[in-house]
N, C-alpha and C. Protein backbone atom coordinates (compact mmCIF):
# COMPACT_ATOMS: atom_id res chain seq x y z
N UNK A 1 12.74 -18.70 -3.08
CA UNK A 1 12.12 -17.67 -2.28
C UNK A 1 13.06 -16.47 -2.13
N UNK A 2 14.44 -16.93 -2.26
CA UNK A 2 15.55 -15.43 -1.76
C UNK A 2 15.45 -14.83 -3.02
N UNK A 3 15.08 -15.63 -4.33
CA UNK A 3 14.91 -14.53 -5.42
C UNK A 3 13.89 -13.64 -5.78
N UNK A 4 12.32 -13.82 -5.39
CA UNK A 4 11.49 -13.34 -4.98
C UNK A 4 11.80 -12.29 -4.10
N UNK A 5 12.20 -12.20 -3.19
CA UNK A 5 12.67 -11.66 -1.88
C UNK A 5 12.99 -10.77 -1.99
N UNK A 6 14.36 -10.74 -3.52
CA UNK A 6 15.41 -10.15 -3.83
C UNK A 6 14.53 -8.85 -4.70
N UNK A 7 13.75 -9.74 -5.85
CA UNK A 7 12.83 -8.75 -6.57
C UNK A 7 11.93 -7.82 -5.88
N UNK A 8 11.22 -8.48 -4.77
CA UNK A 8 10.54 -7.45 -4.28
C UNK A 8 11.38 -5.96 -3.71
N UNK A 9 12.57 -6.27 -2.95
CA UNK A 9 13.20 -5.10 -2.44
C UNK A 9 14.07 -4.40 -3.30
N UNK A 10 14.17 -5.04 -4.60
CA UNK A 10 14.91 -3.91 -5.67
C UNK A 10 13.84 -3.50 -6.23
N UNK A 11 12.39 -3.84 -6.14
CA UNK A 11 11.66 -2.86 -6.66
C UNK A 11 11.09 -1.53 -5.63
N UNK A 12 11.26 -1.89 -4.66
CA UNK A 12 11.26 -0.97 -3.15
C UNK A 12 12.72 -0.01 -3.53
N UNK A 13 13.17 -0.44 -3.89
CA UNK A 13 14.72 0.45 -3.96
C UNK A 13 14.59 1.55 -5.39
N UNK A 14 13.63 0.64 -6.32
CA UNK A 14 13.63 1.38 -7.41
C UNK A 14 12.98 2.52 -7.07
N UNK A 15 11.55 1.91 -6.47
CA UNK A 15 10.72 3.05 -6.26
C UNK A 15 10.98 3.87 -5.37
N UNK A 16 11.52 3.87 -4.31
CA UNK A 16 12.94 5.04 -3.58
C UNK A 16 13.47 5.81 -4.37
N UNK A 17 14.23 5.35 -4.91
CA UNK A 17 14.92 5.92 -5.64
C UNK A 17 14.57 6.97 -6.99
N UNK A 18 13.42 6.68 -7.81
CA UNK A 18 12.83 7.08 -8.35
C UNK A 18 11.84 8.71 -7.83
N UNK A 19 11.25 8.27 -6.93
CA UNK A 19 10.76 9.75 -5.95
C UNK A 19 11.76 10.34 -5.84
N UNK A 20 12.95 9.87 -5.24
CA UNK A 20 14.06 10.59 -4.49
C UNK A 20 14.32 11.37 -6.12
N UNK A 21 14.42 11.03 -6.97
CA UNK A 21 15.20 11.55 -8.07
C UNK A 21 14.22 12.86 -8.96
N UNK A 22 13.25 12.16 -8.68
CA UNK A 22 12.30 13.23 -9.46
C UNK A 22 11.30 14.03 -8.90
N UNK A 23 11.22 13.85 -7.34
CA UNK A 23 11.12 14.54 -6.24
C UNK A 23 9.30 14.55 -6.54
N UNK A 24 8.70 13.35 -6.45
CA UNK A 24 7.37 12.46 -5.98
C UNK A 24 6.94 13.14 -5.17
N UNK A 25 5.40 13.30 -4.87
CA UNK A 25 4.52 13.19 -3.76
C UNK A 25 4.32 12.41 -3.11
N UNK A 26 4.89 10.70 -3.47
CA UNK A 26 3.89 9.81 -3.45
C UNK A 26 5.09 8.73 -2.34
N UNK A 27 4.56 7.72 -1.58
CA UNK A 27 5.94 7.26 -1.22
C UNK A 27 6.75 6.14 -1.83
N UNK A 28 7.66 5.87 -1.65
CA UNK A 28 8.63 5.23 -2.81
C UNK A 28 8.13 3.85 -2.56
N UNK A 29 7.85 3.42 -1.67
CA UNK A 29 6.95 1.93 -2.02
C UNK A 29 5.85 1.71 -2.38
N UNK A 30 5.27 2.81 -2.76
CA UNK A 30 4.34 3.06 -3.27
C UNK A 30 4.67 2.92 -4.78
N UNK A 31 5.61 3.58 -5.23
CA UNK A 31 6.09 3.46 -6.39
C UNK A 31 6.51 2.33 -7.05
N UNK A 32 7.40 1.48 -6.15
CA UNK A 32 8.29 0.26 -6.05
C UNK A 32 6.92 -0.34 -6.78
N UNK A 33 5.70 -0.29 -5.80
CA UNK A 33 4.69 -1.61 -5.71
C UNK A 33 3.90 -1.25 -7.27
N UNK A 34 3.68 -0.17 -7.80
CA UNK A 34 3.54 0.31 -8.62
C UNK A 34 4.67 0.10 -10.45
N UNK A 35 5.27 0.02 -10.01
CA UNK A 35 6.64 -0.71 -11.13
C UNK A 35 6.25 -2.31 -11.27
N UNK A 36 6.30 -2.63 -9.87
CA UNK A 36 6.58 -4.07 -10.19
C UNK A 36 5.05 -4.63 -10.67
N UNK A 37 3.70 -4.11 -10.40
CA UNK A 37 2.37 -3.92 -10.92
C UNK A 37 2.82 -4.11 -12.35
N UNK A 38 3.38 -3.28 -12.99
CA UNK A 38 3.62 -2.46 -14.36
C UNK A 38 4.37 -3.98 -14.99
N UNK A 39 5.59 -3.76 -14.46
CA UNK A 39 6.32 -5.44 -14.62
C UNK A 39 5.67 -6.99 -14.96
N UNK A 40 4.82 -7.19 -13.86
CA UNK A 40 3.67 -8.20 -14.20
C UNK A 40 2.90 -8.20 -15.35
N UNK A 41 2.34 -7.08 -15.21
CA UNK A 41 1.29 -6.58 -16.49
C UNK A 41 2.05 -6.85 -17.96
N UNK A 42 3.05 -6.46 -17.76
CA UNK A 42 3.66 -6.37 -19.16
C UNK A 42 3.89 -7.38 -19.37
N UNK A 43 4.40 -8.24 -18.42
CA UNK A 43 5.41 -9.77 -18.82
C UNK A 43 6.51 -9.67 -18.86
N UNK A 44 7.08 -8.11 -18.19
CA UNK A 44 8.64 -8.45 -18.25
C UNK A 44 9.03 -9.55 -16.74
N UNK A 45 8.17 -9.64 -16.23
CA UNK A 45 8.59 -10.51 -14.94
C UNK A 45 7.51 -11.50 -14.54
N UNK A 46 7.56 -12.67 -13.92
CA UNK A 46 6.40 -13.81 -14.25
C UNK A 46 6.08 -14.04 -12.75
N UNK A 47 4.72 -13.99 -12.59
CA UNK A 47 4.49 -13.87 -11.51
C UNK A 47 4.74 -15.24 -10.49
N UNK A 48 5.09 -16.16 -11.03
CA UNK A 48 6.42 -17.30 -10.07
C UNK A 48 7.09 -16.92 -9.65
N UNK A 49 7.41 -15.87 -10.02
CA UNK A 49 9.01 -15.24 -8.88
C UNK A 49 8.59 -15.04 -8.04
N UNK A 50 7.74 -13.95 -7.87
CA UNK A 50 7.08 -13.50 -6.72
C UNK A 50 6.57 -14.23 -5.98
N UNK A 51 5.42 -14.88 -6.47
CA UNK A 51 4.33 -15.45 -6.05
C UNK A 51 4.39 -15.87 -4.24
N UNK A 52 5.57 -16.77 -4.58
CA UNK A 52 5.71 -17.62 -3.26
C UNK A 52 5.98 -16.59 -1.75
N UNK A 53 7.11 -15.81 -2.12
CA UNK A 53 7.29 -14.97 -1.28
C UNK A 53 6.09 -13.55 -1.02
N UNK A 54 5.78 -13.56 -1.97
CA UNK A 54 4.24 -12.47 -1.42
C UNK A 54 3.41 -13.28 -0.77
N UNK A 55 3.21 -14.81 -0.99
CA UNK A 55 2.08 -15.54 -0.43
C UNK A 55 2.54 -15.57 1.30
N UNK A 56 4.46 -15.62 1.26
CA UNK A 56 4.94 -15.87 2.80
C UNK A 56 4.48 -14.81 3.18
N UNK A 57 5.06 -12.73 2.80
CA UNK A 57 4.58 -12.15 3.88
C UNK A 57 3.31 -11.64 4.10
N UNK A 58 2.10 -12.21 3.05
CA UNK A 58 1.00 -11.56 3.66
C UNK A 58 0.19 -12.82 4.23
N UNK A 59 0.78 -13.83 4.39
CA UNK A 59 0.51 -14.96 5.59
C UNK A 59 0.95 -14.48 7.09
N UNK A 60 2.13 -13.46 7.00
CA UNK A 60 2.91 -13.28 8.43
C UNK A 60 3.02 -11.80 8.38
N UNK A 61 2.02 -11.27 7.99
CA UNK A 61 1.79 -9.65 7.47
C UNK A 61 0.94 -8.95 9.19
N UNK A 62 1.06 -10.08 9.73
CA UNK A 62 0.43 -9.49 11.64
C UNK A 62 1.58 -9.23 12.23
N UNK A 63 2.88 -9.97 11.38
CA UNK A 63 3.91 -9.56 12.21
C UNK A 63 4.59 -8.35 12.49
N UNK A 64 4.33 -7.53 10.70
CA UNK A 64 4.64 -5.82 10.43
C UNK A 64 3.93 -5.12 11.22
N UNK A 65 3.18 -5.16 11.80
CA UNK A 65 2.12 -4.29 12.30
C UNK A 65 2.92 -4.35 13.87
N UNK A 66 3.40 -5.20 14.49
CA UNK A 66 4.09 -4.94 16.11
C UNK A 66 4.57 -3.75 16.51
N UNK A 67 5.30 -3.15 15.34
CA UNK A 67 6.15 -1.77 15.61
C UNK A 67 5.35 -0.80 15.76
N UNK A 68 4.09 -0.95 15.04
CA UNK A 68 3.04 0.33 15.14
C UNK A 68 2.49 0.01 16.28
N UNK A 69 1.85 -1.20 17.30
CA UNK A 69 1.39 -1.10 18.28
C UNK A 69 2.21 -0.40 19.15
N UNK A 70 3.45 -1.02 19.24
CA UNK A 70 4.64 -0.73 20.40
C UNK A 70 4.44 1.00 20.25
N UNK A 71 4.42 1.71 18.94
CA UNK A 71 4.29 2.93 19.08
C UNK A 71 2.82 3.59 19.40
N UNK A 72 1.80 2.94 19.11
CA UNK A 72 0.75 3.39 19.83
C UNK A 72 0.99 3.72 21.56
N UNK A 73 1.25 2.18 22.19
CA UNK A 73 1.72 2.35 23.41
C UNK A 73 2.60 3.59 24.12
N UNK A 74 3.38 3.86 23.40
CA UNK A 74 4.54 4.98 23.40
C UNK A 74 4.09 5.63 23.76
N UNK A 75 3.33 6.47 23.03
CA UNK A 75 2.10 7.47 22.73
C UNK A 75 0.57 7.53 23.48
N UNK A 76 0.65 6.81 23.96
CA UNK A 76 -0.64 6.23 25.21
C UNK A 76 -1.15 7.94 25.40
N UNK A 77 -0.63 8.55 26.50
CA UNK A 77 -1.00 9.69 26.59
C UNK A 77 -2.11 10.87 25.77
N UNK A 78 -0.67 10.56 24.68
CA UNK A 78 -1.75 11.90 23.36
C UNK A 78 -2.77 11.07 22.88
N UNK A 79 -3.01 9.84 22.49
CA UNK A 79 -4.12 8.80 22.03
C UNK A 79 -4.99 9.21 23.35
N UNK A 80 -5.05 9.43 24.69
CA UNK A 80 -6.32 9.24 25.18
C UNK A 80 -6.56 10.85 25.37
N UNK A 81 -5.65 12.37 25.04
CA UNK A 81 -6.39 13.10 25.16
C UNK A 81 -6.83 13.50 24.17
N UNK A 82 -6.46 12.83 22.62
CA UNK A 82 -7.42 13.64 21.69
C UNK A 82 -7.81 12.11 21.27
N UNK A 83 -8.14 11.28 21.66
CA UNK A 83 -9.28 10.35 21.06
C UNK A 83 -10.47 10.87 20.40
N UNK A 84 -11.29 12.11 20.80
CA UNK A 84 -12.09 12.17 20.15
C UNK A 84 -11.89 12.62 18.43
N UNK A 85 -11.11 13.26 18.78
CA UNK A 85 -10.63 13.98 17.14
C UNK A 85 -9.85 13.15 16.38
N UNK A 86 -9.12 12.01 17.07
CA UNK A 86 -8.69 11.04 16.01
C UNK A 86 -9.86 10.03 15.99
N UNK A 87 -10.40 10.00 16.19
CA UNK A 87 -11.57 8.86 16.30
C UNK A 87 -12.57 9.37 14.88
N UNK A 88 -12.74 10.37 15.10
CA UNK A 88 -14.13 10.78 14.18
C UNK A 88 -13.21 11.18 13.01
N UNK A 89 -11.64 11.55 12.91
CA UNK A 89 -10.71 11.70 11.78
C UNK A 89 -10.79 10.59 10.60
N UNK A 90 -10.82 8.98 11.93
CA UNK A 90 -10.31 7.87 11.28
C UNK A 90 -11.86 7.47 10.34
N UNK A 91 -12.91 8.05 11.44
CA UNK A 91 -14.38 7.59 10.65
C UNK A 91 -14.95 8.77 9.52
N UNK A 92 -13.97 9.90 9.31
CA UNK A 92 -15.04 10.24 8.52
C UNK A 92 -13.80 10.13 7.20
N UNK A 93 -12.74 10.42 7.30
CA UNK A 93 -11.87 9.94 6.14
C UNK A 93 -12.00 8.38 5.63
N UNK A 94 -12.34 7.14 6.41
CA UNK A 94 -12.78 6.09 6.03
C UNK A 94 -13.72 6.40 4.98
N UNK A 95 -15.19 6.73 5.58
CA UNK A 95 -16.04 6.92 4.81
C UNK A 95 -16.07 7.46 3.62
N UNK A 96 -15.38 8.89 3.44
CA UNK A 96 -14.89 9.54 2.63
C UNK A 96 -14.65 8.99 1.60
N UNK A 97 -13.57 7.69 1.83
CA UNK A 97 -12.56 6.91 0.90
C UNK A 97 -13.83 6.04 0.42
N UNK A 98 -14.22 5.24 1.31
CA UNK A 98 -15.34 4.78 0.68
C UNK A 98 -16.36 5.30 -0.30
N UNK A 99 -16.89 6.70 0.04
CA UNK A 99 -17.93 7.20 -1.32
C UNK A 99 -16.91 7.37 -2.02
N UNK A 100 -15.57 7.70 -1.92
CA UNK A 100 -15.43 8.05 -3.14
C UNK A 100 -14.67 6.89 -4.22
N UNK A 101 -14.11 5.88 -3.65
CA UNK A 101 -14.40 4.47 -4.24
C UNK A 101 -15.57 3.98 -4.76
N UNK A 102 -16.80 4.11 -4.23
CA UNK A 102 -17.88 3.90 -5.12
C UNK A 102 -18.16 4.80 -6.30
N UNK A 103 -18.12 5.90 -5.83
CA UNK A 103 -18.34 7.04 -7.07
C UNK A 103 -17.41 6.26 -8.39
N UNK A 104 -16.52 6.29 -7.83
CA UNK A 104 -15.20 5.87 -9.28
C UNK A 104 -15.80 3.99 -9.72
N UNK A 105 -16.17 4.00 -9.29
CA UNK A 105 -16.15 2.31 -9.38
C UNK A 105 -18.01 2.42 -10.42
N UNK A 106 -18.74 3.39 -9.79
CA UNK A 106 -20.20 3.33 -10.58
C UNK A 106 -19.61 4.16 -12.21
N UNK A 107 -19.04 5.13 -11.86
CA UNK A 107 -18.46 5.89 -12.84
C UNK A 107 -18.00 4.99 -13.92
N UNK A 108 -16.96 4.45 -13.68
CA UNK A 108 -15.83 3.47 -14.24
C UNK A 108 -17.18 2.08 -15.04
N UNK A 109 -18.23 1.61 -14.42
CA UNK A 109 -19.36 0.36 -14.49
C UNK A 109 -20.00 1.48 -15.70
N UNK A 110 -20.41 2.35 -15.13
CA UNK A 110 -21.23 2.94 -16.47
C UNK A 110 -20.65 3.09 -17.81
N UNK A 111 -19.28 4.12 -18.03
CA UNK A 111 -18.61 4.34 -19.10
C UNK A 111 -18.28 2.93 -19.40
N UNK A 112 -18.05 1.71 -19.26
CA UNK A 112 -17.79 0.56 -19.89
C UNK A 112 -18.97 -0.02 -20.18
N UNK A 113 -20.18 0.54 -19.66
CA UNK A 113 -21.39 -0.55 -20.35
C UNK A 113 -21.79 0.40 -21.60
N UNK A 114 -21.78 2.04 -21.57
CA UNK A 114 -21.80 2.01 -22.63
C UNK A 114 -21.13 2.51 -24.07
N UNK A 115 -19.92 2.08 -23.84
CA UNK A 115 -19.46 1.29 -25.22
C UNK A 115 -19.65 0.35 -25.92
């Protein structure tokens, strides 16, 4: 599991590092998660390494999330005077994401049926 462990955060480091270097939009674990995607795919790395330790933290993946409540709390104040505008922010960018996941996904179903 510490080698798993190990892979996941040197690919977090890669993908850091990588934005940092070529000056990304995107965020570096984003990237990281994106490499090591690439890694799998290819077969330079077997997904046994991983496996076990991705299965531990998205079993205990309620635990990452504490720091963001504690900071909601923080923040109590500005959350209840613009609730309305983050509220209808969170529902119409949801939605948003949603049509436009379907769009790409009917898009993506059509051009493969006909070939």
């Amino acid at each position: 599991m510490l080698k798993g462990f190990t892979l996941i955060l040197v690919f977090q480091l890669a993908g850091e590092a990588l934005v940092y270097i070529l000056n990304l939009p995107i965020p570096g674990p984003v990237m990281g998660l994106l490499l090591l995607w690439l890694s799998l795919v290819k077969g330079w790395l077997s997904l046994e390494s991983v496996e076990e330790t991705a299965n531990l933290l998205l079993n205990n993946l309620v635990l990452l999330f504490v720091p963001i409540v504690v900071g909601a709390m923080v923040y109590a104040d500005i959350l209840i005077e613009y609730w309305l505008a983050l509220g209808l922010g969170i529902i119409v960018s949801t939605l948003a994401g949603m049509l436009a996941t379907g769009m790409i996904a009917t898009h993506w179903k059509r051009k493969g049926t006909d070939a």
